[in-house]
PDB file of N, CA and C in Angstrom:
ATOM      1  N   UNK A   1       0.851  -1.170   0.000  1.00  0.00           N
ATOM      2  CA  UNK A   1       0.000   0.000   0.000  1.00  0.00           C
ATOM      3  C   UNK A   1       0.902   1.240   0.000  1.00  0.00           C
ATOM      4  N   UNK A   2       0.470   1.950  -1.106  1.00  0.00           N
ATOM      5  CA  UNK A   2       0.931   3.122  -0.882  1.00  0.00           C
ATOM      6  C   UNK A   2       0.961   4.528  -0.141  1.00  0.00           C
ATOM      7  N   UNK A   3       1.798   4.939   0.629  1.00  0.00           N
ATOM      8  CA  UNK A   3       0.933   6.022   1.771  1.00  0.00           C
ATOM      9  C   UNK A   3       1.959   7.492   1.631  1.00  0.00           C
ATOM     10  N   UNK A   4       1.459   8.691   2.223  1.00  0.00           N
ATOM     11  CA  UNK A   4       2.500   9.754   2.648  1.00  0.00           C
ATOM     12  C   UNK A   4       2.818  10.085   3.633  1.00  0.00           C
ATOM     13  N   UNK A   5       3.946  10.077   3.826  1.00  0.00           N
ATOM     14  CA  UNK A   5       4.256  10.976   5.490  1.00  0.00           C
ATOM     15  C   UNK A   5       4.727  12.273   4.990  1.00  0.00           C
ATOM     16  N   UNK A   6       4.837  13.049   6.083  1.00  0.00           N
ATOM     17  CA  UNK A   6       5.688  14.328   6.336  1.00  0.00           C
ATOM     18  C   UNK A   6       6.694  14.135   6.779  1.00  0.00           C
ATOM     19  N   UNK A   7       7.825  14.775   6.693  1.00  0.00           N
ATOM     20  CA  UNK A   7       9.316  15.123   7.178  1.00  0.00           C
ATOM     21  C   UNK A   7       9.430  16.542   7.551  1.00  0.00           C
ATOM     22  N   UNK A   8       9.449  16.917   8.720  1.00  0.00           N
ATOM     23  CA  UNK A   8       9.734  18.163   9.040  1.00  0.00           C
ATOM     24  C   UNK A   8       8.111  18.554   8.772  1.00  0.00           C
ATOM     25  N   UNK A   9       7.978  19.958   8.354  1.00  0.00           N
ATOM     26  CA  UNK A   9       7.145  21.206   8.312  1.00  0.00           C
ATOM     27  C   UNK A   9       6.696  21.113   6.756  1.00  0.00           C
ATOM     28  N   UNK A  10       7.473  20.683   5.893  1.00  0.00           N
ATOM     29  CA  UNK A  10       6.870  21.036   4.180  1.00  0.00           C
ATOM     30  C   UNK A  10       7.845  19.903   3.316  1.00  0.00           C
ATOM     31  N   UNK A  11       8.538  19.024   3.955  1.00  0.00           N
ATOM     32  CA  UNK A  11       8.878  17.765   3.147  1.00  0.00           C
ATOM     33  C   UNK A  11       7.764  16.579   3.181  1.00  0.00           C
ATOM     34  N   UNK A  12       7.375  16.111   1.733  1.00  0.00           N
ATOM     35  CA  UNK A  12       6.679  15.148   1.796  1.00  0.00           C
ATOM     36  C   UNK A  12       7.554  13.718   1.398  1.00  0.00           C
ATOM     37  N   UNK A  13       7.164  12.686   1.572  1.00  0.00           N
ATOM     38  CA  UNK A  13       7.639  11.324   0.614  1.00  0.00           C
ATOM     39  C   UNK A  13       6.291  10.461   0.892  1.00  0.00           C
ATOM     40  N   UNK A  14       6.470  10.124  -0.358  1.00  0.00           N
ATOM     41  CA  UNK A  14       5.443   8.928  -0.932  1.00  0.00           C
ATOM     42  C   UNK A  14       6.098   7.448  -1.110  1.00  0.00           C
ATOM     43  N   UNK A  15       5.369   6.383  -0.650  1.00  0.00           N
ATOM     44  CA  UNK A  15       6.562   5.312  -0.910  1.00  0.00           C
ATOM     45  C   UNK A  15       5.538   3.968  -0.723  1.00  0.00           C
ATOM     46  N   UNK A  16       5.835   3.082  -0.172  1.00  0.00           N
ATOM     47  CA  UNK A  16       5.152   1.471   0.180  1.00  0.00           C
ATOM     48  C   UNK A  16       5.139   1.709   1.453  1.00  0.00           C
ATOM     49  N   UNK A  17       4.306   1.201   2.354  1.00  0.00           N
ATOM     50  CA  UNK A  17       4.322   1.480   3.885  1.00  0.00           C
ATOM     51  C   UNK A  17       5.231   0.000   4.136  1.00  0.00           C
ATOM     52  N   UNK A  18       5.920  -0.378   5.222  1.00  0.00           N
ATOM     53  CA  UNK A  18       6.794  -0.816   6.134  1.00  0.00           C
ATOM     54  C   UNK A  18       5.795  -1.544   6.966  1.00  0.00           C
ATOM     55  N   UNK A  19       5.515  -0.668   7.545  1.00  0.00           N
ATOM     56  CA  UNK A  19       5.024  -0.798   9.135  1.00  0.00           C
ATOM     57  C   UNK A  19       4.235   0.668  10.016  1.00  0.00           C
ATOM     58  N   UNK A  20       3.446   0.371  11.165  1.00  0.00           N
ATOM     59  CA  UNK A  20       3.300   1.350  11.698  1.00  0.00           C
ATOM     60  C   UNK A  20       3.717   1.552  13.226  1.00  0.00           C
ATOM     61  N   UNK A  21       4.013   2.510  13.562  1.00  0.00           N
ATOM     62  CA  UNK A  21       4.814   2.466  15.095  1.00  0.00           C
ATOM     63  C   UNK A  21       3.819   2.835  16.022  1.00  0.00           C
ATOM     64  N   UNK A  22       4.291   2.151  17.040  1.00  0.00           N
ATOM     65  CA  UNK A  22       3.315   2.739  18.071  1.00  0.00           C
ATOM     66  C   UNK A  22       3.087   3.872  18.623  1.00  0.00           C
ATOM     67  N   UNK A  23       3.680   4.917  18.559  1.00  0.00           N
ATOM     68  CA  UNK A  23       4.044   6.432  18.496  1.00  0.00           C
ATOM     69  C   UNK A  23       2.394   6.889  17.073  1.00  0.00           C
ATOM     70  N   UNK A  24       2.270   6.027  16.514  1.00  0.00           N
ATOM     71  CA  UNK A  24       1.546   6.829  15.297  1.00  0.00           C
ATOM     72  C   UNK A  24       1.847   7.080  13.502  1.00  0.00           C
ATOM     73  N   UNK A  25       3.243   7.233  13.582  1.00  0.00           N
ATOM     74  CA  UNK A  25       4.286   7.293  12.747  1.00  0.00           C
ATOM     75  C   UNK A  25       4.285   6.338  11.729  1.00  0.00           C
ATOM     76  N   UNK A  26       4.543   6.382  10.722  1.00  0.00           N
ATOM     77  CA  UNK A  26       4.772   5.511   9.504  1.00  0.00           C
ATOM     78  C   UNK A  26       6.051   5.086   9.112  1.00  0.00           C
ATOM     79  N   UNK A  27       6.352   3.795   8.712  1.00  0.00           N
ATOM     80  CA  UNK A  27       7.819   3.910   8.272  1.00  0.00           C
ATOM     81  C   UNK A  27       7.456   3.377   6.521  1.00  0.00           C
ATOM     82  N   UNK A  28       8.264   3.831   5.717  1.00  0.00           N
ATOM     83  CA  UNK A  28       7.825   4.074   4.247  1.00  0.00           C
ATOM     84  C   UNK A  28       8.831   3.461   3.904  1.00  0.00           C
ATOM     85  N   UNK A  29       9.354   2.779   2.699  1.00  0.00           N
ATOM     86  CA  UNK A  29      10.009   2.325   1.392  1.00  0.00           C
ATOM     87  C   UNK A  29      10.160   3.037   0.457  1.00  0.00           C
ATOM     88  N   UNK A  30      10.902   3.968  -0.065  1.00  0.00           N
ATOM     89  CA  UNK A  30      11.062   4.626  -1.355  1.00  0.00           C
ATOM     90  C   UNK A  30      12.820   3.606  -1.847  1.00  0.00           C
ATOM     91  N   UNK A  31      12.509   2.839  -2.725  1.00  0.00           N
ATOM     92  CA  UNK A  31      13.551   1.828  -3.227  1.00  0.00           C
ATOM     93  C   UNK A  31      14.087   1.513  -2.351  1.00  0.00           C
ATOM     94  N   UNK A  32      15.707   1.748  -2.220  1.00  0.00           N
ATOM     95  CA  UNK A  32      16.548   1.311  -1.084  1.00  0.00           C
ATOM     96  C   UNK A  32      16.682   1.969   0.770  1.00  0.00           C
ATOM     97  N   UNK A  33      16.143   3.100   0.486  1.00  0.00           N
ATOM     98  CA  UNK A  33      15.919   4.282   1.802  1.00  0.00           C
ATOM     99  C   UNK A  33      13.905   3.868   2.359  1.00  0.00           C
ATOM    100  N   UNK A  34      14.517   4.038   3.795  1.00  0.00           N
ATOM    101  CA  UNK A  34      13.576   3.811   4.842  1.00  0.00           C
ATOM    102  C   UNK A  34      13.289   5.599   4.802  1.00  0.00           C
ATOM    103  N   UNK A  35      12.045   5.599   5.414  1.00  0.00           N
ATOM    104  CA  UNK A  35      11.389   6.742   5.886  1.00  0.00           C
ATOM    105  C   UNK A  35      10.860   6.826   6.703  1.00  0.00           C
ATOM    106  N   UNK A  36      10.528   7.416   7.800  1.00  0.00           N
ATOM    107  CA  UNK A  36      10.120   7.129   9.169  1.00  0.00           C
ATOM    108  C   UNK A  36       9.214   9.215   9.582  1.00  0.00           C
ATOM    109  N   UNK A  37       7.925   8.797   9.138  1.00  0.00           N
ATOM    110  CA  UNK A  37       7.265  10.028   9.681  1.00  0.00           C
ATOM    111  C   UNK A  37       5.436  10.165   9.910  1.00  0.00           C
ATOM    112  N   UNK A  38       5.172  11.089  10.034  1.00  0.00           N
ATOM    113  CA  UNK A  38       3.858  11.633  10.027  1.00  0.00           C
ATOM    114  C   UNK A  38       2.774  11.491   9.099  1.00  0.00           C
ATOM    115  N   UNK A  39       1.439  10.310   9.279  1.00  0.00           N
ATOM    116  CA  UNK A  39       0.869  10.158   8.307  1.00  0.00           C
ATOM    117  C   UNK A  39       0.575  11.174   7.712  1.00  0.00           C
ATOM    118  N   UNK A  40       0.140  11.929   6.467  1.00  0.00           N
ATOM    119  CA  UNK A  40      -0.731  13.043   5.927  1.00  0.00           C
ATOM    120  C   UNK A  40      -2.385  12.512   5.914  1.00  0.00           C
TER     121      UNK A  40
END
């Protein structure tokens, strides 16, 4: 599934979801790099 988080204040990434943390947080797949943020 595809999802977005936020990074900071006005960075977005789009990617495959990972997983979700218990905090709330998303961790994302964009190819080889993890992403770890704020659903949108």
């Amino acid at each position: 599934m595809v999802r977005t988080i936020t990074l900071g204040s006005c960075v977005s990434v789009q990617g495959i979801l990972v997983r979700t943390l218990d905090n709330g947080k998303l961790v994302v797949r964009v190819g080889e790099r993890i992403f770890t943020g704020a659903p949108v």
